[in-house]
N, C-alpha and C. Protein backbone atom coordinates (compact mmCIF):
# COMPACT_ATOMS: atom_id res chain seq x y z
N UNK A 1 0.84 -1.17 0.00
CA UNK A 1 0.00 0.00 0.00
C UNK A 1 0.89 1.23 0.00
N UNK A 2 0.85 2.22 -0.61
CA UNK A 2 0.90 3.38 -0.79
C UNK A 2 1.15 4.30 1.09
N UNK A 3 2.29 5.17 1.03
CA UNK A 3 2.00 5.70 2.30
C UNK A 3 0.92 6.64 2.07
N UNK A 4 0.21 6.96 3.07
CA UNK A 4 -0.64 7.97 3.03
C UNK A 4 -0.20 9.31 4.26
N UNK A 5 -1.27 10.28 4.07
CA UNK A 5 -0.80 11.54 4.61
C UNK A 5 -1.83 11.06 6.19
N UNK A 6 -1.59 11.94 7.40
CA UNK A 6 -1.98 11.35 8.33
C UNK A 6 -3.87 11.91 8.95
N UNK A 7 -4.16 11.86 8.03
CA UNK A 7 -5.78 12.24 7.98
C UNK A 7 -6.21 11.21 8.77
N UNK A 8 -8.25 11.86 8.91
CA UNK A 8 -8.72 10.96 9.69
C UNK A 8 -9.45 9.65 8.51
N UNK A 9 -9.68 10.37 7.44
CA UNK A 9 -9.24 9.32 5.98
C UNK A 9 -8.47 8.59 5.68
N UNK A 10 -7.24 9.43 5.34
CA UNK A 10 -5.63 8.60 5.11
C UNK A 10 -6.15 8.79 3.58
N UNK A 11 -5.48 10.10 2.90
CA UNK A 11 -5.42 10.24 1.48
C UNK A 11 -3.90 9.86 1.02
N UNK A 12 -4.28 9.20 0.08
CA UNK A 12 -2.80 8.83 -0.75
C UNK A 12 -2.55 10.58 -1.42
N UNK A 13 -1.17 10.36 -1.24
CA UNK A 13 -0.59 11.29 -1.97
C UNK A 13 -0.49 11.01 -3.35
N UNK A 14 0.08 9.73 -3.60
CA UNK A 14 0.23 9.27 -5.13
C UNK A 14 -1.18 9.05 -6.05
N UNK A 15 -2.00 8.71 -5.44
CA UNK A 15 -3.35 8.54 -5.72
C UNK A 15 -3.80 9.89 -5.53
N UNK A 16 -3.99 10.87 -5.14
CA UNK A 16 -4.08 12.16 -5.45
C UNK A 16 -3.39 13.39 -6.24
N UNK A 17 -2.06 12.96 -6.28
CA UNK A 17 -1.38 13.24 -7.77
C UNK A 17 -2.07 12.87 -8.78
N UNK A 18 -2.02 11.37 -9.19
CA UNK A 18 -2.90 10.99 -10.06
C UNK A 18 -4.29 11.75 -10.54
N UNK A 19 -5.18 11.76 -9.66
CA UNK A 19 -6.41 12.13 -9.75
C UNK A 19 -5.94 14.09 -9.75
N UNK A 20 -5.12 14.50 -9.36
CA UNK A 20 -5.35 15.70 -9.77
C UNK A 20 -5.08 16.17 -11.19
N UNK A 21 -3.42 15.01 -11.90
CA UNK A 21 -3.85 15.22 -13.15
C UNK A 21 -4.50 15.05 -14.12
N UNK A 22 -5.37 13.73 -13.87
CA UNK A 22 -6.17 13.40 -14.48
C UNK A 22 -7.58 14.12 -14.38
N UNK A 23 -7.86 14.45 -13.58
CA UNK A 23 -9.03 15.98 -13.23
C UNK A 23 -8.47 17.05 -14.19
N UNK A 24 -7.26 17.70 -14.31
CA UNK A 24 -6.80 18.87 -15.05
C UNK A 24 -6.89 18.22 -16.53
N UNK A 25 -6.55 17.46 -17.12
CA UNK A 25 -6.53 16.35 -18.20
C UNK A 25 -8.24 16.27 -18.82
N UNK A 26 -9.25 15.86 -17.93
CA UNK A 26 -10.46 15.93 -18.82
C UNK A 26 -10.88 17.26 -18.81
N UNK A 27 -10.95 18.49 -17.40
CA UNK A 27 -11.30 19.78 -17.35
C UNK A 27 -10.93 19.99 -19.02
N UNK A 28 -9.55 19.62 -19.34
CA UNK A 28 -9.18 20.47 -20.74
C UNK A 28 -9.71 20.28 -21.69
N UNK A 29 -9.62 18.50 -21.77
CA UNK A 29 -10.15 17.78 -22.62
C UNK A 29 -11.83 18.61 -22.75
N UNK A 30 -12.24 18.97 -22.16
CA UNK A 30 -13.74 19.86 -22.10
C UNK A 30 -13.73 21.10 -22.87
N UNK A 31 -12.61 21.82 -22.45
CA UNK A 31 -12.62 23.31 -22.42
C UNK A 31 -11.94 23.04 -24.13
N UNK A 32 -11.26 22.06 -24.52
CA UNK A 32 -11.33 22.75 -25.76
C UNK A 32 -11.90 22.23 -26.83
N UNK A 33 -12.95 21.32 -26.47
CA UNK A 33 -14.09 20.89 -27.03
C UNK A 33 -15.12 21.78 -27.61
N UNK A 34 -15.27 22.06 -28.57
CA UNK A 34 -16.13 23.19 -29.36
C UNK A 34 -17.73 22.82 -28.71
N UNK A 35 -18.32 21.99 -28.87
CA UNK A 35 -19.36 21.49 -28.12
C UNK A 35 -19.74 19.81 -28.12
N UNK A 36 -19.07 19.95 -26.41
CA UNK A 36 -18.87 18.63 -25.57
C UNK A 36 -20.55 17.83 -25.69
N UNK A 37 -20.65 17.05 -26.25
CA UNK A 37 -21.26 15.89 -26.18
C UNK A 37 -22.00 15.33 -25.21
N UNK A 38 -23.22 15.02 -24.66
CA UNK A 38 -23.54 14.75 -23.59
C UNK A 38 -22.65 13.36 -22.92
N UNK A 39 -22.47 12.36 -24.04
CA UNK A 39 -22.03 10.86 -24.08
C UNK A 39 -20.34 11.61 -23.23
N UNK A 40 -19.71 12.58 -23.88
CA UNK A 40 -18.46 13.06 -23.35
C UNK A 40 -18.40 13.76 -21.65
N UNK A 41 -19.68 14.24 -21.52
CA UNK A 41 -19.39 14.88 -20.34
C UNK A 41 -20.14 14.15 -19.40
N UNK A 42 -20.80 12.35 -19.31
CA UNK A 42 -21.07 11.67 -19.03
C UNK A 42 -19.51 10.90 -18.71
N UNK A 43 -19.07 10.55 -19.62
CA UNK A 43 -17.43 9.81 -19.53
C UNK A 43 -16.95 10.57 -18.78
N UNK A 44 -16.22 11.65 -18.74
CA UNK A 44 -15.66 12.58 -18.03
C UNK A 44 -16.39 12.53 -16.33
N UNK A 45 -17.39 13.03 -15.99
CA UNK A 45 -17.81 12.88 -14.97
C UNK A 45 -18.20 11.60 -13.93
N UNK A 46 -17.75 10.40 -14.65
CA UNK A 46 -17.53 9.25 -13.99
C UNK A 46 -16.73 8.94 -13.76
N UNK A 47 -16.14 9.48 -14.53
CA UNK A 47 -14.41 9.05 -14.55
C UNK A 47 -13.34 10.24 -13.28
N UNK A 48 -14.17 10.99 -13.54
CA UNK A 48 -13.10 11.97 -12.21
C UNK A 48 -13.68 11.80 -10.99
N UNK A 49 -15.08 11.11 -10.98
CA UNK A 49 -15.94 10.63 -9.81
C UNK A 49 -15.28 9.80 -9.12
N UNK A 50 -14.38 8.98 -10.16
CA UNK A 50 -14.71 7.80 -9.49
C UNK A 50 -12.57 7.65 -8.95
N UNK A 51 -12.28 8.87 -9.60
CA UNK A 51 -10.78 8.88 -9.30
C UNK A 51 -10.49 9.72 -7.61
N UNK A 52 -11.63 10.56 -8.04
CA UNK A 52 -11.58 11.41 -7.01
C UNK A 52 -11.97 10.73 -5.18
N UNK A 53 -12.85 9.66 -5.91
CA UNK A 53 -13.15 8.30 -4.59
C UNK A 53 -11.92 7.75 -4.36
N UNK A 54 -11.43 7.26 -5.40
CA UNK A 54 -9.80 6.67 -5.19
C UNK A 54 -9.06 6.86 -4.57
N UNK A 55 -8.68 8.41 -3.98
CA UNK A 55 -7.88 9.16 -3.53
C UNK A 55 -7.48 8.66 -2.12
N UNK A 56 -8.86 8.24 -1.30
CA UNK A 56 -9.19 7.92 0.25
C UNK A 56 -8.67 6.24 0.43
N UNK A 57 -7.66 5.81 1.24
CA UNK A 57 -7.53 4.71 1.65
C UNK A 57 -8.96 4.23 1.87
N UNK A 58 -9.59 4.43 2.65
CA UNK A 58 -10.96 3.90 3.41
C UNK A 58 -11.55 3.12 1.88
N UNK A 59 -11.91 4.01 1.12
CA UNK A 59 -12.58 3.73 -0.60
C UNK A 59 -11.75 2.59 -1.12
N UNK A 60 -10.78 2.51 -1.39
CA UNK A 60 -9.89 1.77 -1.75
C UNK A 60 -9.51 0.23 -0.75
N UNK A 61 -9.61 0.33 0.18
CA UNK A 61 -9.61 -0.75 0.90
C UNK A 61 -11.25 -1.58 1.24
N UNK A 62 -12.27 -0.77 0.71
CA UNK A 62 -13.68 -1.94 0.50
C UNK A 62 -13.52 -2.76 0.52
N UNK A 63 -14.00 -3.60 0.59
CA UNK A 63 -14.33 -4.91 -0.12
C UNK A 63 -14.87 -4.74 -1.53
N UNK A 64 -15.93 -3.84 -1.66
CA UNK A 64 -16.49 -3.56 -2.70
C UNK A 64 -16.13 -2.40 -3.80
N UNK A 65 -14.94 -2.25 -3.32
CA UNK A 65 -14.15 -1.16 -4.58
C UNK A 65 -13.71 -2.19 -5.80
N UNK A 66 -12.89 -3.65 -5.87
CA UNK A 66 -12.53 -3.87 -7.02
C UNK A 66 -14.00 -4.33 -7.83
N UNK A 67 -15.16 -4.54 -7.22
CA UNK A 67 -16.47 -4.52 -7.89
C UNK A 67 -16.71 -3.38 -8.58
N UNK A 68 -16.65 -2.20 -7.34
CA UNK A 68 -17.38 -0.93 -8.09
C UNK A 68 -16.53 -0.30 -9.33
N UNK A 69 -14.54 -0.92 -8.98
CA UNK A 69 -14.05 -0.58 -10.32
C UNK A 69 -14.72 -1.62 -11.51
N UNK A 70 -14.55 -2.60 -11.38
CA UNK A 70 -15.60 -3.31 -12.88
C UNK A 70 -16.44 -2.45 -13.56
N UNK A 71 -17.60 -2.09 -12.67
CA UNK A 71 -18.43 -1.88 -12.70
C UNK A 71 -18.52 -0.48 -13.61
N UNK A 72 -17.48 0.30 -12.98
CA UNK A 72 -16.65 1.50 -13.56
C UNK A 72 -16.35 1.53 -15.39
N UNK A 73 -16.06 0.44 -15.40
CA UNK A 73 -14.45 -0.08 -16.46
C UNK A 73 -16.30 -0.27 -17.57
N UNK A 74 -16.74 -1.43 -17.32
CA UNK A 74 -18.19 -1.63 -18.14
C UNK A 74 -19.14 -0.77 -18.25
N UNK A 75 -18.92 0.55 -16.98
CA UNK A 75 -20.20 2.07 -17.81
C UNK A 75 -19.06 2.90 -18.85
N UNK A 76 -18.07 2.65 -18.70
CA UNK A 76 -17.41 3.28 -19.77
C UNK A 76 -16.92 3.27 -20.71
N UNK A 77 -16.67 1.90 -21.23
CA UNK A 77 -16.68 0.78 -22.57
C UNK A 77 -18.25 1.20 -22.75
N UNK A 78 -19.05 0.70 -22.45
CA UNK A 78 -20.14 0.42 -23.27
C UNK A 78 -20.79 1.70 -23.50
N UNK A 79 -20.62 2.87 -22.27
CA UNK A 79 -20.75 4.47 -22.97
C UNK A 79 -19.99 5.04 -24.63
N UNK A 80 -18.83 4.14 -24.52
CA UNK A 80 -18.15 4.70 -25.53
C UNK A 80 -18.64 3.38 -27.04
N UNK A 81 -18.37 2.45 -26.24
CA UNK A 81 -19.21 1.70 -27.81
C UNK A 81 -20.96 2.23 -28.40
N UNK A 82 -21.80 2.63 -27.14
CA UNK A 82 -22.71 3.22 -27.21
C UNK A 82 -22.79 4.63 -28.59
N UNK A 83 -21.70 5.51 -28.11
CA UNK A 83 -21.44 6.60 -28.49
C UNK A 83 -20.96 6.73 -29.42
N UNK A 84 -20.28 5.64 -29.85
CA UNK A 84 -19.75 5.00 -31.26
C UNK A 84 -20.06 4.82 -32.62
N UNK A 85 -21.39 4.61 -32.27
CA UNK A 85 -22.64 4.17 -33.31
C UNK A 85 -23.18 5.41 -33.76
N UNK A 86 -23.41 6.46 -32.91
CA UNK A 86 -24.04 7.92 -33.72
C UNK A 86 -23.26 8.85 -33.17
N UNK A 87 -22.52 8.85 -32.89
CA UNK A 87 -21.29 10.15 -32.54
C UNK A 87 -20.22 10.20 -33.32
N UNK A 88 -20.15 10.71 -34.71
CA UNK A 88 -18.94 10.59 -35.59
C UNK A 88 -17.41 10.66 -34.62
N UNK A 89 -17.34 11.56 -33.77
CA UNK A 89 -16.47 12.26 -32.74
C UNK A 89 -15.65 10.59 -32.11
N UNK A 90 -16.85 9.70 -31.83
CA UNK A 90 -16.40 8.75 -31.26
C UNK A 90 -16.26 7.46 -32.46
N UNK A 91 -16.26 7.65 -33.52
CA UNK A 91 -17.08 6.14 -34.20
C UNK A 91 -15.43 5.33 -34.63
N UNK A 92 -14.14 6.05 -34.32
CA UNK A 92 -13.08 5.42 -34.13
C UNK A 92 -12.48 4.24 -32.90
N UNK A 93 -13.53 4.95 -32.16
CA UNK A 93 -13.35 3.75 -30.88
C UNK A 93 -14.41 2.81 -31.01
N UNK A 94 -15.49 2.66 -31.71
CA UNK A 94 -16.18 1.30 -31.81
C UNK A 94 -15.76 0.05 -32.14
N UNK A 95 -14.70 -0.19 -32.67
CA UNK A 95 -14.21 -1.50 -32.38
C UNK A 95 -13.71 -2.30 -31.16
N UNK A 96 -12.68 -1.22 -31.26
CA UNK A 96 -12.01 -1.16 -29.81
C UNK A 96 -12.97 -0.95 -28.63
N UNK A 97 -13.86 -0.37 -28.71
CA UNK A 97 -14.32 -0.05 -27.04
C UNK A 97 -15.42 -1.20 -26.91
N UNK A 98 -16.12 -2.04 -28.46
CA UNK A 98 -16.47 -3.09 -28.06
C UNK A 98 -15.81 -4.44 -27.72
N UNK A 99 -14.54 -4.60 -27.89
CA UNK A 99 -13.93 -5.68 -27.10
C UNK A 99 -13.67 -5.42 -26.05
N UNK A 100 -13.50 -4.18 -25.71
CA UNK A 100 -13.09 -3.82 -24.24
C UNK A 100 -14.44 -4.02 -23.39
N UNK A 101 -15.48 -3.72 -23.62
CA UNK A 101 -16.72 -4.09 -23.00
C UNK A 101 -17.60 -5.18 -22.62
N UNK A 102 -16.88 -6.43 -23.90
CA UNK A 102 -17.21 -7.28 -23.61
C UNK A 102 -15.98 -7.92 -22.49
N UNK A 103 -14.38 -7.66 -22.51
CA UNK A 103 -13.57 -7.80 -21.21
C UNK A 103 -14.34 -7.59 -19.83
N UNK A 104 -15.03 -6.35 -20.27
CA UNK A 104 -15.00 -5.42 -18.55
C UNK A 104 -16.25 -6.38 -18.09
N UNK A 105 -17.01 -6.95 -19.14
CA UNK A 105 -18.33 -7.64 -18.68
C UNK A 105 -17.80 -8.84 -18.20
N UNK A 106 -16.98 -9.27 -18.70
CA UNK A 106 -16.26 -10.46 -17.82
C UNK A 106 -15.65 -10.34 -16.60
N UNK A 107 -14.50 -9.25 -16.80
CA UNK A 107 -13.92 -9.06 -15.41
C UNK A 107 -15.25 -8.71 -14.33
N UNK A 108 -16.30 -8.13 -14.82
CA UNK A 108 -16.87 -7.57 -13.87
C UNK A 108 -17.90 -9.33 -13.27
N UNK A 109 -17.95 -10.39 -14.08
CA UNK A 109 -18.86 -11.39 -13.52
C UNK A 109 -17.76 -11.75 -12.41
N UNK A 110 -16.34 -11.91 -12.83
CA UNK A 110 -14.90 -12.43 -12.27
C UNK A 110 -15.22 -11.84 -10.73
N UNK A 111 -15.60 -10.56 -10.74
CA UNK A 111 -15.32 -9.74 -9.36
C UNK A 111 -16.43 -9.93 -8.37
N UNK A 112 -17.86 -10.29 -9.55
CA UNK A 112 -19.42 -10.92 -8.36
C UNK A 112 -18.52 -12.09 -7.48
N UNK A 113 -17.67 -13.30 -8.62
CA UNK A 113 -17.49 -14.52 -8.39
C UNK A 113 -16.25 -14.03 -6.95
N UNK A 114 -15.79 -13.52 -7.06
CA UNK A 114 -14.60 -13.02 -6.19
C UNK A 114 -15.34 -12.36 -4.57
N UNK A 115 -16.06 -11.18 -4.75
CA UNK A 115 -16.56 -10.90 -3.87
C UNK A 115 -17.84 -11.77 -2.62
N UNK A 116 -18.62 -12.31 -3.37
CA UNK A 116 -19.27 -13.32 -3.27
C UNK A 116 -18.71 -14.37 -2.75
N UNK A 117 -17.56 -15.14 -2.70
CA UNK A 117 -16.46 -16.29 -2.61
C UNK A 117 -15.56 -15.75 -1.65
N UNK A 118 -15.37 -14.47 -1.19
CA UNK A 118 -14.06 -13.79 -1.08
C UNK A 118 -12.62 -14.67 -1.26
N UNK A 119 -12.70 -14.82 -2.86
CA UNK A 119 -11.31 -14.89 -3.80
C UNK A 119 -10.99 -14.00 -4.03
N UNK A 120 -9.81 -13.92 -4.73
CA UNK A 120 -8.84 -12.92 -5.40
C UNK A 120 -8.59 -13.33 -6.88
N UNK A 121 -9.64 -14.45 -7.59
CA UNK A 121 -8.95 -14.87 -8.74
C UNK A 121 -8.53 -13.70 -9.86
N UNK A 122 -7.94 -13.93 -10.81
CA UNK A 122 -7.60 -12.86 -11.83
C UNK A 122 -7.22 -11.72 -11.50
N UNK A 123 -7.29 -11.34 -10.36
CA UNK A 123 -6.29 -9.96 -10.16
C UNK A 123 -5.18 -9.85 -10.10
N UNK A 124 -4.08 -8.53 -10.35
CA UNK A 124 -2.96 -8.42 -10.44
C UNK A 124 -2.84 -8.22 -8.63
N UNK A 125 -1.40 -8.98 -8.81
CA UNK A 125 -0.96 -8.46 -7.30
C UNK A 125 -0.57 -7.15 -6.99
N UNK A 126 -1.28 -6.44 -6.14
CA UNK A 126 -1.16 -5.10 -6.15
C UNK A 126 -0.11 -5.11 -4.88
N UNK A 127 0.14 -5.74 -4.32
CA UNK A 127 1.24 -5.59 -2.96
C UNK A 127 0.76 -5.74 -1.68
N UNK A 128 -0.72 -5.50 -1.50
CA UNK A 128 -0.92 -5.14 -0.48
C UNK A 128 -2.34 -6.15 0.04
N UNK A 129 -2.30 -7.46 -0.57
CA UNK A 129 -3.03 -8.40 -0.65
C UNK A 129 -3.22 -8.79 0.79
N UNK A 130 -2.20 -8.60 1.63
CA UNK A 130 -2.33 -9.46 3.19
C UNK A 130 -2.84 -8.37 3.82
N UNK A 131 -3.01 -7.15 3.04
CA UNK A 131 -3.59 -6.06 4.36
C UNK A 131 -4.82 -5.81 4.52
N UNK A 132 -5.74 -6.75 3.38
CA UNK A 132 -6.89 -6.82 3.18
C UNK A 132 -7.69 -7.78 4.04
């Protein structure tokens, strides 16, 4: 695990680096968008939602965070294969974002079967497996 700062949370620093550039990263991605897309400012706002949750040890140590990331990974593949089909803007990622959707629909049954079981199958070792 990541050290954290000494809150009554415990925010990662590195995990809040992250999420701050990736917050500055879609803000732009917005601002120089001539006119942002609902499907775009749907992606965007889940996506810094859900980084910005990240940030907090507490969030991150769930039980139900590597679910709610699935869960994450499959509204945003299938937003973008969605968006694919009548959004010229997006219709380069319809291939791609439909294999990725049908992945995330897997990983995400992988993570019911995991949580449900409390296994760990198919995940990467993140380091911090015994602190769970």
């Amino acid at each position: 695990m990541s050290p954290s700062l000494p809150t009554r949370d415990r925010i990662s620093p590195v995990h809040g680096g992250l999420a701050l550039v990736f917050c500055l990263g879609a803000v732009s991605l917005l601002s120089v968008t001539d006119s942002p897309t609902p499907v775009l400012v749907a992606l965007v706002v889940l996506s810094v939602g859900f980084m910005l949750t990240g940030v907090f040890d507490t969030v991150r140590e769930h039980p139900l965070y590597d679910l709610a990331s699935a869960a994450h990974a499959v509204v945003v593949f299938g937003l973008l294969f969605v968006a694919s089909g009548y959004d010229p803007s997006f219709a380069a990622f319809g291939p791609l974002s439909a294999v990725f959707a049908v992945l995330s629909v897997l990983a995400f049954a992988v993570e019911c079967y995991n949580y449900r079981n409390g296994t760990s199958y198919l995940r990467v070792d993140r380091g911090d497996a015994d602190s769970r």
